[in-house]
Structure formats: C-alpha cells, structure tokens
Protein backbone atom coordinates (compact mmCIF):
# COMPACT_ATOMS: atom_id res chain seq x y z
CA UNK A 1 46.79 31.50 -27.16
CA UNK A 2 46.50 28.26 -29.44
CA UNK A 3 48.19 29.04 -32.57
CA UNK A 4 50.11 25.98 -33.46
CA UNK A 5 48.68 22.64 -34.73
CA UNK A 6 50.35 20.27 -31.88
CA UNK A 7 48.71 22.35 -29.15
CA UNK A 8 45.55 22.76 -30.45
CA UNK A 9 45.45 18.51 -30.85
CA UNK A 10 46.83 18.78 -27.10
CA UNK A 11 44.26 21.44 -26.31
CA UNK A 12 41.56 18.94 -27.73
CA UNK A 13 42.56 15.41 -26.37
CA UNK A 14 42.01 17.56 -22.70
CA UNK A 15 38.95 18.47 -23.61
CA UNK A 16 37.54 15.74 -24.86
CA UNK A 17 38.22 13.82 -21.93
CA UNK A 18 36.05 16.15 -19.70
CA UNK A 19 32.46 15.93 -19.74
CA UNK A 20 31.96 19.44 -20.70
CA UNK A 21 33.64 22.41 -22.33
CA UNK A 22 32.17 25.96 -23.32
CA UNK A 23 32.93 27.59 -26.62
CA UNK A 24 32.06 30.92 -28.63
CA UNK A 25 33.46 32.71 -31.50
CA UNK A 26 34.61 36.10 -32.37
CA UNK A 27 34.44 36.77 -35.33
CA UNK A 28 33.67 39.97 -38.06
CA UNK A 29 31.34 40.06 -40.77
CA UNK A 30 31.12 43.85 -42.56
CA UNK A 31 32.18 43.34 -46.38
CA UNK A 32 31.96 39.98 -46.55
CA UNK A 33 29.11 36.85 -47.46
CA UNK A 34 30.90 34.89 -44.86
CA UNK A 35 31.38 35.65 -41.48
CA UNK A 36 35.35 36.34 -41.12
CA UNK A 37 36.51 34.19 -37.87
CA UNK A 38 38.61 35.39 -35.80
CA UNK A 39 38.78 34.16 -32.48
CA UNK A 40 37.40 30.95 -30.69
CA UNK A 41 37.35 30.28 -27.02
CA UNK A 42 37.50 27.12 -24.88
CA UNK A 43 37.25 27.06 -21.85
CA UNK A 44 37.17 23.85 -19.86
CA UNK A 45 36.41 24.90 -16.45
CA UNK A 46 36.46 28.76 -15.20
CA UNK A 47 40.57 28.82 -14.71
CA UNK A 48 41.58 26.84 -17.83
CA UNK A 49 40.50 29.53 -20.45
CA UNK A 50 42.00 28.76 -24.19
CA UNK A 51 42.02 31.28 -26.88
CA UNK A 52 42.12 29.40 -30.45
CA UNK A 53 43.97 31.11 -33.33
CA UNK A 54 42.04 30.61 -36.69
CA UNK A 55 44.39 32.92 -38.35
CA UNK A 56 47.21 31.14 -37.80
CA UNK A 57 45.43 27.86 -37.76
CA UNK A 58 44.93 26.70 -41.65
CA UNK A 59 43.74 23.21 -39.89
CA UNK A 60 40.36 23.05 -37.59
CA UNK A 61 39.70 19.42 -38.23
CA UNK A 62 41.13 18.48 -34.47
CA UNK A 63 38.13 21.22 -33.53
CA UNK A 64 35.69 19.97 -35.89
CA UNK A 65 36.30 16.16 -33.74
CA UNK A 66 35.09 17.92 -31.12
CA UNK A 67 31.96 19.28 -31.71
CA UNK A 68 31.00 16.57 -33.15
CA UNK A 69 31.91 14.32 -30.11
CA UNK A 70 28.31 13.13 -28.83
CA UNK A 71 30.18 12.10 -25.21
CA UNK A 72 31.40 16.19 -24.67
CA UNK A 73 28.55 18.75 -23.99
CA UNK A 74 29.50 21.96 -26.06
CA UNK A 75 28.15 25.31 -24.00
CA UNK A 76 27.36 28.30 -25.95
CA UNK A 77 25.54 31.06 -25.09
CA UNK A 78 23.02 32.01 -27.99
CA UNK A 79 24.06 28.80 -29.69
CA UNK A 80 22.70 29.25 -33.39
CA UNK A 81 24.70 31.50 -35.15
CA UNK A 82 28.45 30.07 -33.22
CA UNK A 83 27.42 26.58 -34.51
CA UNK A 84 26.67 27.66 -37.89
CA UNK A 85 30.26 29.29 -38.49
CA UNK A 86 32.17 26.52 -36.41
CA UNK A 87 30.30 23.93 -38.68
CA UNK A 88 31.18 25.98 -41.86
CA UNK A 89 34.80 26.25 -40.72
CA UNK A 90 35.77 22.68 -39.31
CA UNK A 91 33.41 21.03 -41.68
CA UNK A 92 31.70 19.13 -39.04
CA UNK A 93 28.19 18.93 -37.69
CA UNK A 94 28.22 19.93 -33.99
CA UNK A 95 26.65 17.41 -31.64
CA UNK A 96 25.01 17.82 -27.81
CA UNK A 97 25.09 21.53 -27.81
CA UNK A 98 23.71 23.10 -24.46
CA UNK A 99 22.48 26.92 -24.89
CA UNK A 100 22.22 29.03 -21.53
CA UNK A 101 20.04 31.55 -23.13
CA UNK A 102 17.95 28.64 -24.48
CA UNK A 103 17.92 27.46 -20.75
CA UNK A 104 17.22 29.81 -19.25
CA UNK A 105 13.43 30.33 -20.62
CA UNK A 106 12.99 27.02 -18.83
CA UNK A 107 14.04 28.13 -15.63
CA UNK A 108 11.57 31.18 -15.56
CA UNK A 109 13.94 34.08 -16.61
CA UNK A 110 13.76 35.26 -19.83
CA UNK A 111 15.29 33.31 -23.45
CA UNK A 112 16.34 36.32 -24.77
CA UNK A 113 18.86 37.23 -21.99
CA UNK A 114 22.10 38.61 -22.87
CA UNK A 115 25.13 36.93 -21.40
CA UNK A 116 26.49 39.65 -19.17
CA UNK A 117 22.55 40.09 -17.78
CA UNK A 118 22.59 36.34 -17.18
CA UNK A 119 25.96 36.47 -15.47
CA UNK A 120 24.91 38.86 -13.34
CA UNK A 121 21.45 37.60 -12.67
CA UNK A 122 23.08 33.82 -11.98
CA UNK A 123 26.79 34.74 -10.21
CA UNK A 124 26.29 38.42 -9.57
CA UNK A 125 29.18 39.22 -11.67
CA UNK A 126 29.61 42.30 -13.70
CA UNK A 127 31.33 41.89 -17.38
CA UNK A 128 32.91 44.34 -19.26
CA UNK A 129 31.57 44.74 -22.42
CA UNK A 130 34.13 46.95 -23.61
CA UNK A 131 35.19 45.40 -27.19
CA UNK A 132 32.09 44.85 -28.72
CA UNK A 133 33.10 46.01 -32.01
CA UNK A 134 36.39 45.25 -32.17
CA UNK A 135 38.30 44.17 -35.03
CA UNK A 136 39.57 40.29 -33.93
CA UNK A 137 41.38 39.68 -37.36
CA UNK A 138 44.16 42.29 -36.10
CA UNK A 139 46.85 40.90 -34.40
CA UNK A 140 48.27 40.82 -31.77
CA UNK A 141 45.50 40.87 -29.66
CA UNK A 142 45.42 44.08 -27.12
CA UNK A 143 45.05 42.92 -23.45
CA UNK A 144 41.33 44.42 -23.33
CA UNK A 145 40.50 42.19 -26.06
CA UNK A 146 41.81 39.46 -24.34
CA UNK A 147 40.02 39.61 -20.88
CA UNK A 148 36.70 40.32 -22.87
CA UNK A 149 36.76 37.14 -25.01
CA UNK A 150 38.09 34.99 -21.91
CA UNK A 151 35.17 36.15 -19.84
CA UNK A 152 32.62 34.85 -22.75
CA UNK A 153 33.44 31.08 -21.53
CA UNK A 154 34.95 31.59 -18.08
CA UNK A 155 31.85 31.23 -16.56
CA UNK A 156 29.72 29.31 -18.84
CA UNK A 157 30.03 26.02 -16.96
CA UNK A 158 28.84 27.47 -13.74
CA UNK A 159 25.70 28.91 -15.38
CA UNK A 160 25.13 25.80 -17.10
CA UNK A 161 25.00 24.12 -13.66
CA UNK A 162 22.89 26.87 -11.94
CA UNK A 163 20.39 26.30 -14.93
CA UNK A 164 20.00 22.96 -14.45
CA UNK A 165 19.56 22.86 -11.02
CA UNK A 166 16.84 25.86 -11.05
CA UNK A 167 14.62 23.99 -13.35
CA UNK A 168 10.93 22.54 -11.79
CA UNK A 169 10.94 19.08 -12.17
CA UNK A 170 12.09 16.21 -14.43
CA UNK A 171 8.78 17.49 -17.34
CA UNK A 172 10.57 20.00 -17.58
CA UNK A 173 13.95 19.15 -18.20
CA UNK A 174 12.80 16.69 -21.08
CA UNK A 175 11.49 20.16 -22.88
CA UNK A 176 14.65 21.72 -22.49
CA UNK A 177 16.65 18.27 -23.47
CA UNK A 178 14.25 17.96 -26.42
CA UNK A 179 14.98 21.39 -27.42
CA UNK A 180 18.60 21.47 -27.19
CA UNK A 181 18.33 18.16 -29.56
CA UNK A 182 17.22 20.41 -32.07
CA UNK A 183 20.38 22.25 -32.14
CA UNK A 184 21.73 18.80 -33.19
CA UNK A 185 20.71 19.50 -37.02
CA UNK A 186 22.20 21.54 -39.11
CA UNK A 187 18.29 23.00 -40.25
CA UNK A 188 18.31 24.77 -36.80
CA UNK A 189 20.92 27.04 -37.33
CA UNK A 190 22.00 27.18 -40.76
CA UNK A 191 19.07 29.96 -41.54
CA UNK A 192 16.69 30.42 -44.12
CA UNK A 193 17.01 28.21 -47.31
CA UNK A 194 17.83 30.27 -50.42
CA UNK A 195 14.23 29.57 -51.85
CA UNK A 196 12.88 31.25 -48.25
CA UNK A 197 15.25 34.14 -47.73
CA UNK A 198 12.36 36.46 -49.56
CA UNK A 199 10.79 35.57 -46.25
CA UNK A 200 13.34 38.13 -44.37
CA UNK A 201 12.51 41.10 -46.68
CA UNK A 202 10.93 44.05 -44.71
CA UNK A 203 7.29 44.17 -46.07
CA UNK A 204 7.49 41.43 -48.39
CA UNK A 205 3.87 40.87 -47.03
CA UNK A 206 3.03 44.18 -48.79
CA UNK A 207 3.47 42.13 -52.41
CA UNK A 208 0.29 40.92 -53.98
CA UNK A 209 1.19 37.09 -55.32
CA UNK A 210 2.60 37.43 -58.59
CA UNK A 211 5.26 40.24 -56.56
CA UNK A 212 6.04 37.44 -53.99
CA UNK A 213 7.17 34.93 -57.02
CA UNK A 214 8.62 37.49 -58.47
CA UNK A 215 10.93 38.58 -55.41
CA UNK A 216 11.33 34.59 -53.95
CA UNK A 217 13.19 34.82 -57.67
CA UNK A 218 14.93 37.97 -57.04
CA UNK A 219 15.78 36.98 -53.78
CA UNK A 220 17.21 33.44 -54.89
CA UNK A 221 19.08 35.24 -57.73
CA UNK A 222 20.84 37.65 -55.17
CA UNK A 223 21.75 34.88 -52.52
CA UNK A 224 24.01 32.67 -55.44
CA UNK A 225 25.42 36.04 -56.29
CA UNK A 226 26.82 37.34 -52.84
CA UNK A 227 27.58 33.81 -52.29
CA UNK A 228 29.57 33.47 -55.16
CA UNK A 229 31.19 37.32 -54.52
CA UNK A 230 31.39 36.50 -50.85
CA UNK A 231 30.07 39.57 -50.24
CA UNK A 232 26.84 40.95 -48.02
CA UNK A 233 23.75 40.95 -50.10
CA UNK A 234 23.21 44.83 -49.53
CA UNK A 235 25.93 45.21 -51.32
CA UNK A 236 24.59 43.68 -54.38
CA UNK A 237 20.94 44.45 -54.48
CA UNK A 238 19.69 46.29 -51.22
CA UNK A 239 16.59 44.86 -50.50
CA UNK A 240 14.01 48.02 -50.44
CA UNK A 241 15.61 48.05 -54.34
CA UNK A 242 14.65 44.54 -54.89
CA UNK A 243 11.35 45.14 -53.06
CA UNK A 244 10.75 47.66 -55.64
CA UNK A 245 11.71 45.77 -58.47
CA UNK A 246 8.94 43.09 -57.14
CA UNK A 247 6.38 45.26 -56.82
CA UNK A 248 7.04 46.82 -60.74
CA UNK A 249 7.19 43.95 -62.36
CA UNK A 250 10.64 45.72 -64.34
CA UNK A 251 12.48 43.94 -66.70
CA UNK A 252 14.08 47.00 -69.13
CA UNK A 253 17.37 47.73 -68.22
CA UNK A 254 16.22 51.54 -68.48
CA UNK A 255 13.40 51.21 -66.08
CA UNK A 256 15.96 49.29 -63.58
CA UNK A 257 17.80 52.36 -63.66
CA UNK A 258 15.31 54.83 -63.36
CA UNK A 259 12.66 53.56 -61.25
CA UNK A 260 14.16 51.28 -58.84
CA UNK A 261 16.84 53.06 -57.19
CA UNK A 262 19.51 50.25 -59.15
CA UNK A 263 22.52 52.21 -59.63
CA UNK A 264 23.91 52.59 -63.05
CA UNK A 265 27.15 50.69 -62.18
CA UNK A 266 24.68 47.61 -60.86
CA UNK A 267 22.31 47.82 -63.45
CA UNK A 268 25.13 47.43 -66.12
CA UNK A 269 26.55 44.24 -63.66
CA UNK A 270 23.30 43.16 -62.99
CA UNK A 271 20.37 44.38 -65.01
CA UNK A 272 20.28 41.33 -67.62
CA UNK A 273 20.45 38.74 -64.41
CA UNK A 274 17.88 40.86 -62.38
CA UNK A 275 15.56 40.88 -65.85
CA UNK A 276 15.44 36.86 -66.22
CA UNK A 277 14.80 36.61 -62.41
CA UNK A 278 11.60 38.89 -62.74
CA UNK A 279 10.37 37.22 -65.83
CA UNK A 280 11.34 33.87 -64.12
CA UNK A 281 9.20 34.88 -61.01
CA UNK A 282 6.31 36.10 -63.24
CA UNK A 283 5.82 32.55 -65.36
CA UNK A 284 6.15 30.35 -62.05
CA UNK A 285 2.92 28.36 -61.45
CA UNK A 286 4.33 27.51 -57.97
CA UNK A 287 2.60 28.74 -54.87
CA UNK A 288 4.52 31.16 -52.96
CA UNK A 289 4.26 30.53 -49.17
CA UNK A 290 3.70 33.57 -47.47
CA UNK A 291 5.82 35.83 -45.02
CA UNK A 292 4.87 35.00 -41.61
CA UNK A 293 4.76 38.88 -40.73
CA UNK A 294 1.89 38.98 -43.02
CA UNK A 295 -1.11 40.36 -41.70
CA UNK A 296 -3.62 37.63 -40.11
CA UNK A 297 -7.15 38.07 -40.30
CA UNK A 298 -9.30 36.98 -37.33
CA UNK A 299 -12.67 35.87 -37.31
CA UNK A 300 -14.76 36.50 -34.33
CA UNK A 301 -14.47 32.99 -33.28
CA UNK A 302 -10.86 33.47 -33.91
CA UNK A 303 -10.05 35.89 -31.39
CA UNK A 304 -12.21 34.22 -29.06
CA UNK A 305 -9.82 30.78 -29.39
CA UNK A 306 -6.65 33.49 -29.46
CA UNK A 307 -7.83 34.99 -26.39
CA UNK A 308 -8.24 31.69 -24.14
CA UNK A 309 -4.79 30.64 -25.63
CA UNK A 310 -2.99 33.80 -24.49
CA UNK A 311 -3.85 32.75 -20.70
CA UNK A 312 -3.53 29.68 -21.02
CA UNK A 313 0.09 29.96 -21.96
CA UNK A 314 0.34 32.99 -19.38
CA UNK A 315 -0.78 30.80 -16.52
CA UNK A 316 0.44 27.45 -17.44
CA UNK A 317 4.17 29.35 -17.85
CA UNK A 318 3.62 30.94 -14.62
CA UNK A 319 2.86 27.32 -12.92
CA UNK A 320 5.68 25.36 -14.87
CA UNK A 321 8.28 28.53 -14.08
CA UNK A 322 9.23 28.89 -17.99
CA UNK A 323 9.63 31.89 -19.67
CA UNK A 324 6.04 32.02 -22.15
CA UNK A 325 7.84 33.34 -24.81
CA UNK A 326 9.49 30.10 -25.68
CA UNK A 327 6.32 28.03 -26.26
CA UNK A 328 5.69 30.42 -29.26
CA UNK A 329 4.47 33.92 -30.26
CA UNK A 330 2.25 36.34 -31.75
CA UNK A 331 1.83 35.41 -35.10
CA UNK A 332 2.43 31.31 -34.59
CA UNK A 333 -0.06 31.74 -32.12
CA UNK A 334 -2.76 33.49 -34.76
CA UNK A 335 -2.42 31.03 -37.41
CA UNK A 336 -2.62 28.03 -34.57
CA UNK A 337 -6.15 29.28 -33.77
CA UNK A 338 -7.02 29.98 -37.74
CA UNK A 339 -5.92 26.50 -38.43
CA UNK A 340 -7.78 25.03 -35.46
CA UNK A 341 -10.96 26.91 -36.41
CA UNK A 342 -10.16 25.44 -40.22
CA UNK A 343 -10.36 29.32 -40.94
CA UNK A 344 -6.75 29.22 -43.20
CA UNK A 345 -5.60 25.86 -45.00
CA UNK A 346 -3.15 23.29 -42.67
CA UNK A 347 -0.26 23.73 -41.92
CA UNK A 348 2.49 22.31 -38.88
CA UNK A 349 3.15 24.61 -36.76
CA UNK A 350 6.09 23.89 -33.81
CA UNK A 351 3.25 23.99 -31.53
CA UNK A 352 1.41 20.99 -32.99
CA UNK A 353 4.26 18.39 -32.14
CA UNK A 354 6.68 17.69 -29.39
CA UNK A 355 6.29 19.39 -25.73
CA UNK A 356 4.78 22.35 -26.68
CA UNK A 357 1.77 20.53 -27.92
CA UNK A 358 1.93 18.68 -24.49
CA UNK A 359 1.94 21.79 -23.22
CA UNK A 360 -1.00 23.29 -25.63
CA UNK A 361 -3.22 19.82 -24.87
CA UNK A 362 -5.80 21.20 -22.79
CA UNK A 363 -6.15 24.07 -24.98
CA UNK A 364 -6.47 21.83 -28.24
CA UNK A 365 -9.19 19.71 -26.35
CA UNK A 366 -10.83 22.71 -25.23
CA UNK A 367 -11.23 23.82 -29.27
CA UNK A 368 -12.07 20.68 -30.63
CA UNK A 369 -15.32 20.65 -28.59
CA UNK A 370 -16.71 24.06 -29.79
C-alpha cells in the first residue's frame, strides 16, 4: 500500500521507466456529484502489484506526471470512465491510454467484454468478483478487498500482449491505434456537455420541440446545481419529474407541486429556479438537436440502403475478425442511410471519417450510384 508521498514519487520514477504499466480505480459514487476515489492500482508487471492511497494521499501530482507521460502506455480495462476521475483528481490529461475491452472488438471477441470474461477467455483464469460493492473509503482495507483490486491490474499486461498479437494484420492495428488516440482527449471520456445531458433523459424523444428546449434548460439548470451541491442529480430533480415538467410547460410554484411529482421541500428550494429554466427554454429560438433514441423514419429506399449495410458490416467484420459492433450501431446506422439518401438534413456521423469510413467505402460507392 502507497500511502506516503516519498513512495508514491518512488513508486512513479519505476514506472515511468518501463514501457508499460496498468491502472484502474476504485472508487464510490452514491450521495455524491463526484465520484468519491478510493483506491488506485498499478501494477507494473503481474508480480509488482501497487495499491495507491488517495485517502491518505492529499498530493496526486507525481500520478498526474504519469498519465500524462506520452513514452508510458497506461492499460485500463473499460478506459473512459477511470480516465475521467484520474484526470479530475491529478489535474492532468492522460496520454497513450490502451483499453483491452476496446481491443478486444478488434481481435474478433466482443467490445463489451467484462474483465473477468476476458481473463478467462485470454489466460483461462477465474477472478473473484467478490467485492463488487464494497465500500473502498473504509479503512483498513480487509484482505478480500485487497486480492480483488490487485487482480484488476495483475494481469492486464498479459492481455494487452495477447490482444495485440491476435489481431489480423497491420489495417487493422492502425483502427485500433487510431481509436485508442481518441482516448487521448479529454471529449472522449469526460461525457455529455451540460447543454447535451437532456440527451440522457429516458424518453426525451417523447417531447414535441418547444418540450425539448424547455428540458435542454431544465436539464442545464439541474447539472450547475448538483455540481455546485456535489450531489447526484436524482437527488435534486429526478428526471421522470423534470420530464414532466417539460412536457407541462409549468412555471407556478403550485402546479410544480401538484402536478409534477416536485416535492414540497424541492419546490420551496427549487421552484423559482425550475420556473426561469422553463420560461428560459420556452423563449429560445435555438434549435434543439434531437435525442439519438428518437424514433427514425425509413423510407422504402431507406431500408433498402439499411439492409445492404447490415451485411455488409456483418461480412466485412467476419473477414477482418472485428467484433461489428464497434464500427457502429442501430440508430448511427439509420441516420447514415437517411443522410446518404438526403432523406434527413447532414450531419457527421463517426462513420463518415477515419477507418470506419474506410471500412464503409464500398458501401458509400455502392449508394452514390443509385
């Protein structure tokens, strides 16, 4: 256990003389904005496992040097969400980040395996997954907790080199390597923007347009409040309450309280904040993009194009051994074809730049010509 500034500097001089170290997080996130951290592991190779003290570490800068080292490839497993607390906590932007689930979709097994599956898939090991839900701010640490969080890096390096070694071809690795770049920017992990997280609200889609502003508002309203608070956004304004509050248009105080679901304690907080967000929303004159859950429409010709794209993508996977989830999916696909078929106004889509439209090529010159 690193829980003393001089070996945690120690701890990092080794590891950034190696040419690779894998990393996760522990962490707990109930009552709070924030994520809580606390736990991170190191490991630098599978018998040199560290266990990094946040709680008794006020200082992460010697971590934050680090990840952002450009010479030291960071493993994670399921990158997104360890890079956005480790950037929030060290204050630095993590550089050459290599995700094993990402990976793997590139080697033909799925991009949405779990760690222990992919352990067991790659090394034919079996982890316990005993402390799931743990609480890692208690100290000390129990020995079950310890083994479990250990095991999370132990063996990343190994699959990391299994990965890399299973991949068809040197195409292919440029995907993956263009890919992992991605994880380079903040934008690729740090979530919706606060002017997008309406996006996220179960059947937001349902809202005719003047709803949408209204809720982007609500929604943008909410986000500086349990920001502020540091505490979950449920816990100010559940969101089927702020759905409902879209869709009615209210801006009494008495209606908030009796037709919305608001209780009496928030609407007193709240009401006047939640009153100049809805009248806010409902004098915008900006366009509200739409949630990409809403329902697509398809022309004939539409689901023709969608159709000979669905192979495509299911052979062409099949051939180049990737997982066909990772060049895109259901709805990205359906407004690809719509824009193709100038059925919907333009947009870029993921699929119309980089590898996957190198991927997509034949497919675009096939559509072009009818």
């Amino acid at each position: 256990m690193i829980a003393t500034q001089t070996a945690l500097q120690e701890l990092i001089e080794r590891a950034r003389g190696t040419d690779a170290v894998a990393l996760d997080t522990e962490f707990v996130w109930e009552r709070t904005y924030y994520p809580r951290l606390g736990l991170i592991q190191l490991a630098l190779s599978d018998e040199e496992c560290f266990l990094i003290d946040p709680l008794a570490l006020p200082d992460l800068s010697a971590l934050g040097e680090l990840l952002a080292d450009p010479s030291v490839v960071k493993i994670f497993h399921d990158a997104p969400q360890d890079l956005a607390i480790l950037s929030r906590t060290t204050g630095s932007i993590p550089k050459n980040i290599f995700d094993t689930r990402l990976a793997a979709g590139f080697t033909g097994l799925s991009a949405t395996l779990s760690l222990s599956n992919l352990i067991k898939i790659l090394l034919d090991i079996d982890l316990k997954k005993t402390e799931t839900r743990t609480n890692w701010l208690k100290r000390p640490l129990a020995a079950e907790q310890i083994d479990y969080a250990l095991d999370d890096v132990r063996y990343l390096r190994a699959v990391r080199i299994l990965l890399l070694s299973s991949i068809i071809g040197p195409e292919i690795k440029s995907w993956l390597q263009e890919e992992l770049e991605l994880l380079d920017a903040p934008a690729a992990y740090m979530g919706h923007m606060d002017d997008e997280r309406y996006l996220k609200i179960k059947d937001a889609s349902s809202l005719p347009p003047q709803g949408l502003a209204v809720l982007r508002e609500l929604a943008l309203w909410r986000e500086e409040e349990a920001r502020t608070l540091n505490r979950p956004r449920g816990h100010i304004v559940p969101d089927n309450v702020l759905l409902n509050i879209a869709r009615k248009r209210l801006r009494n105080t008495d209606e908030l309280r009796t037709e919305t679901g608001l209780s009496p304690r928030a609407t007193e907080r709240y009401g006047d904040k939640i009153a100049a967000a809805v009248q806010k929303g409902m004098d915008s004159q900006k366009s509200v993009p739409l949630p990409i859950n809403r329902s697509i429409k398809l022309t004939k010709k539409d689901k023709e194009a969608l159709a000979r794209l669905n192979q495509l993508v299911l052979l062409k996977s099949e051939v180049q051994g990737i997982d066909p989830a990772i060049v895109g999916n259901g709805s990205e696909f359906k407004l690809l074809v719509k824009i193709l078929n100038k059925s919907c106004e333009s947009k870029m889509l993921r699929q119309m730049e980089g590898w996957r439209k190198t991927f997509l090529k034949d497919f675009f010159r096939q559509t072009s010509l009818r």
